[in-house]
C-alpha atoms as a PDB file:
ATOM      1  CA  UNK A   1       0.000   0.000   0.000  1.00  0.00           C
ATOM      2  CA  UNK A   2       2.863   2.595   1.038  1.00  0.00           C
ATOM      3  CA  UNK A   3       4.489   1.132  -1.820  1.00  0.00           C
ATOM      4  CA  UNK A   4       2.153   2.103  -4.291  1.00  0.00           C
ATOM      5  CA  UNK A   5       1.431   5.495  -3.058  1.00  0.00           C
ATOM      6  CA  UNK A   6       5.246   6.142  -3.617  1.00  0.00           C
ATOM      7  CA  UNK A   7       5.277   4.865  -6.893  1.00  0.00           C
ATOM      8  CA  UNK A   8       2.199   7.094  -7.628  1.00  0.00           C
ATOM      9  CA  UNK A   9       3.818  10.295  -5.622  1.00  0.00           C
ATOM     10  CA  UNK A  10       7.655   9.710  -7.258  1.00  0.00           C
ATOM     11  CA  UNK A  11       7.270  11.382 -10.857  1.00  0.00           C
ATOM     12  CA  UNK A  12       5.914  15.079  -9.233  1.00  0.00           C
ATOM     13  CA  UNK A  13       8.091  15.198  -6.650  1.00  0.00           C
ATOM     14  CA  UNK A  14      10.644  16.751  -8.944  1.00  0.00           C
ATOM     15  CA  UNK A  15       7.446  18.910 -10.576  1.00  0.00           C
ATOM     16  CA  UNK A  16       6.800  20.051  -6.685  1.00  0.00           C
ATOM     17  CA  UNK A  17      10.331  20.534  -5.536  1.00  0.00           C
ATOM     18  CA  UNK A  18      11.022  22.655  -8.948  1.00  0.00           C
ATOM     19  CA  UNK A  19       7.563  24.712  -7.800  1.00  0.00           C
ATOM     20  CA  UNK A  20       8.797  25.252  -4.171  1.00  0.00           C
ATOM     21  CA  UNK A  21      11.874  26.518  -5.761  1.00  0.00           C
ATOM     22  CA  UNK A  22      10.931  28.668  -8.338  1.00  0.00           C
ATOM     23  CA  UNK A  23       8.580  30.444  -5.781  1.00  0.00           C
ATOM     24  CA  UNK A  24      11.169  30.906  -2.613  1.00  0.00           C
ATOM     25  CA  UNK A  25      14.046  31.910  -5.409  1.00  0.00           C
ATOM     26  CA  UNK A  26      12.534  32.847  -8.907  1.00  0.00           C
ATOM     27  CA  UNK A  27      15.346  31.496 -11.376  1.00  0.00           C
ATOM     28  CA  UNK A  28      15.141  32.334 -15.373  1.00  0.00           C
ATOM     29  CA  UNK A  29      15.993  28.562 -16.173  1.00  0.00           C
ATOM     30  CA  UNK A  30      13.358  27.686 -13.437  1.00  0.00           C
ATOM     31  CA  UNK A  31      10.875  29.532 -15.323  1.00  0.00           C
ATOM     32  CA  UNK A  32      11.600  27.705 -18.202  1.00  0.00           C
ATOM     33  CA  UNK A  33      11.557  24.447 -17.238  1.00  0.00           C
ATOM     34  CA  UNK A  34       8.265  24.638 -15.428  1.00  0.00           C
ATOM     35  CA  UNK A  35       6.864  26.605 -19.092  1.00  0.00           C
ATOM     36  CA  UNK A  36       8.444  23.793 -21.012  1.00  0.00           C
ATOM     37  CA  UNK A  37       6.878  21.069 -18.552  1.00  0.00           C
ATOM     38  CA  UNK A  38       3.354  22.547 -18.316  1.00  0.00           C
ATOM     39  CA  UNK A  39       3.067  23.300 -22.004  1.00  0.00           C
ATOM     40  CA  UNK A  40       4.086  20.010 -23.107  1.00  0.00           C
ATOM     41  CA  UNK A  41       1.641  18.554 -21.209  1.00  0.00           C
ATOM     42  CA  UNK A  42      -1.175  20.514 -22.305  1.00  0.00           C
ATOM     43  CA  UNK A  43      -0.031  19.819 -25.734  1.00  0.00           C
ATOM     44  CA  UNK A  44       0.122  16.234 -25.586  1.00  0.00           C
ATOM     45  CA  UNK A  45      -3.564  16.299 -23.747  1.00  0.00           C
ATOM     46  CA  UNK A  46      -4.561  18.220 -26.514  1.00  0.00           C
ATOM     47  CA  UNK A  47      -3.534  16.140 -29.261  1.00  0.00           C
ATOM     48  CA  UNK A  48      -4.349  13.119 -27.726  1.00  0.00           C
ATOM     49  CA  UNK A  49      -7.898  14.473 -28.105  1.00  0.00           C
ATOM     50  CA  UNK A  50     -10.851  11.389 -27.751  1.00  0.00           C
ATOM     51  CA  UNK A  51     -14.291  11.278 -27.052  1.00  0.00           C
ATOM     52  CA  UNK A  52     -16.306  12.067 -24.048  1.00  0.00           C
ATOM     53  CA  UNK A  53     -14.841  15.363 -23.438  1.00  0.00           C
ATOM     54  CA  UNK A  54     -15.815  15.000 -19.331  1.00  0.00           C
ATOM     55  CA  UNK A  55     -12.418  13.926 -18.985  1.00  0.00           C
ATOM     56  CA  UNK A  56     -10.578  15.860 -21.717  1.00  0.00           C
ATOM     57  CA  UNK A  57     -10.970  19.225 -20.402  1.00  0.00           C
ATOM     58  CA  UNK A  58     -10.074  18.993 -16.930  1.00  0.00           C
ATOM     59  CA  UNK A  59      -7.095  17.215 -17.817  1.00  0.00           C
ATOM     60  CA  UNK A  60      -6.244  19.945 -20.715  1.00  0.00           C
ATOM     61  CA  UNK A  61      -7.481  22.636 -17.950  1.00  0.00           C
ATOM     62  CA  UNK A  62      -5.049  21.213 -15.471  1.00  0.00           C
ATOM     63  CA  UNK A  63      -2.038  21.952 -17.508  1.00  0.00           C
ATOM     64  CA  UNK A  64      -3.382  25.078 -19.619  1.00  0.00           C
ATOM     65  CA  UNK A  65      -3.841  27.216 -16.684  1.00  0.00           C
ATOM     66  CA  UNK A  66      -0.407  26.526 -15.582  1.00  0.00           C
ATOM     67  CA  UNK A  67       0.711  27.431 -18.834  1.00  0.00           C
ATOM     68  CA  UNK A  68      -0.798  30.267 -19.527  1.00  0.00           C
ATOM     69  CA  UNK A  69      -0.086  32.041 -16.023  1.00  0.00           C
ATOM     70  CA  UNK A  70       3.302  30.909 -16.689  1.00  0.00           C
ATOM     71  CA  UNK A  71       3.453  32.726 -20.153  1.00  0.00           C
ATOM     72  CA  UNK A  72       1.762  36.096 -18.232  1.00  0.00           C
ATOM     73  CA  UNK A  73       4.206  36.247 -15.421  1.00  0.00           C
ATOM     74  CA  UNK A  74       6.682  36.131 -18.060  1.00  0.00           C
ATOM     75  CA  UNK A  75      10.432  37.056 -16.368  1.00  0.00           C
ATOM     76  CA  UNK A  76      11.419  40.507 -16.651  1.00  0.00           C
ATOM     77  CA  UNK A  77      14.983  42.460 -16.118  1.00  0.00           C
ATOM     78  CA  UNK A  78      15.699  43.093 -12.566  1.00  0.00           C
ATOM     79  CA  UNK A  79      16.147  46.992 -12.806  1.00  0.00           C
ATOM     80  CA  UNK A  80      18.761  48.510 -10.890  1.00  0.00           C
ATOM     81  CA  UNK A  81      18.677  51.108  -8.301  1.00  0.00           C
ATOM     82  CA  UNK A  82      21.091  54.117  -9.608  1.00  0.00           C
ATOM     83  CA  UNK A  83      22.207  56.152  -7.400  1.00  0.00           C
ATOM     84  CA  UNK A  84      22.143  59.931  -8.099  1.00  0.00           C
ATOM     85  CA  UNK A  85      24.484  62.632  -6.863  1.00  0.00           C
ATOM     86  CA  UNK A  86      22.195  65.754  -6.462  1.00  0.00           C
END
């Protein structure tokens, strides 16, 4: 029983320790990889399209959203403070 939860659990530990990370230490290449990981997912729900739909889209939903707020928080430049001699 423990034993299967495990197995069930081990592929998104990485996915939750690269989450945890990304959110206590934001990381361009962290950012990527979660993009990358999210949107291949959706993609691969999406093309693996079959009748019903009741469990198409909340499996498409569950990595679209992702995605998407991914692609909005998009990184941006950290700007610098300049100091100014007045």
């Amino acid at each position: 029983m423990i034993g299967d939860l495990l197995a069930l659990l081990f592929p998104y530990l990485p996915l939750v320790v690269l989450c945890v990370a990304q959110f206590l230490r934001p990381t361009l290449l962290g950012w990527f990889a979660l993009t990358a990981l999210f949107a291949s997912y959706t993609v691969a729900v999406a093309v693996s399209f079959q009748l019903p739909t009741g469990d198409y889209v909340p499996f498409l939903l569950i990595g679209g959203i992702p995605t998407i707020g991914l692609l909005w928080s998009w990184p941006r430049p950290v700007e610098r403070m300049q100091k100014t001699d007045q």
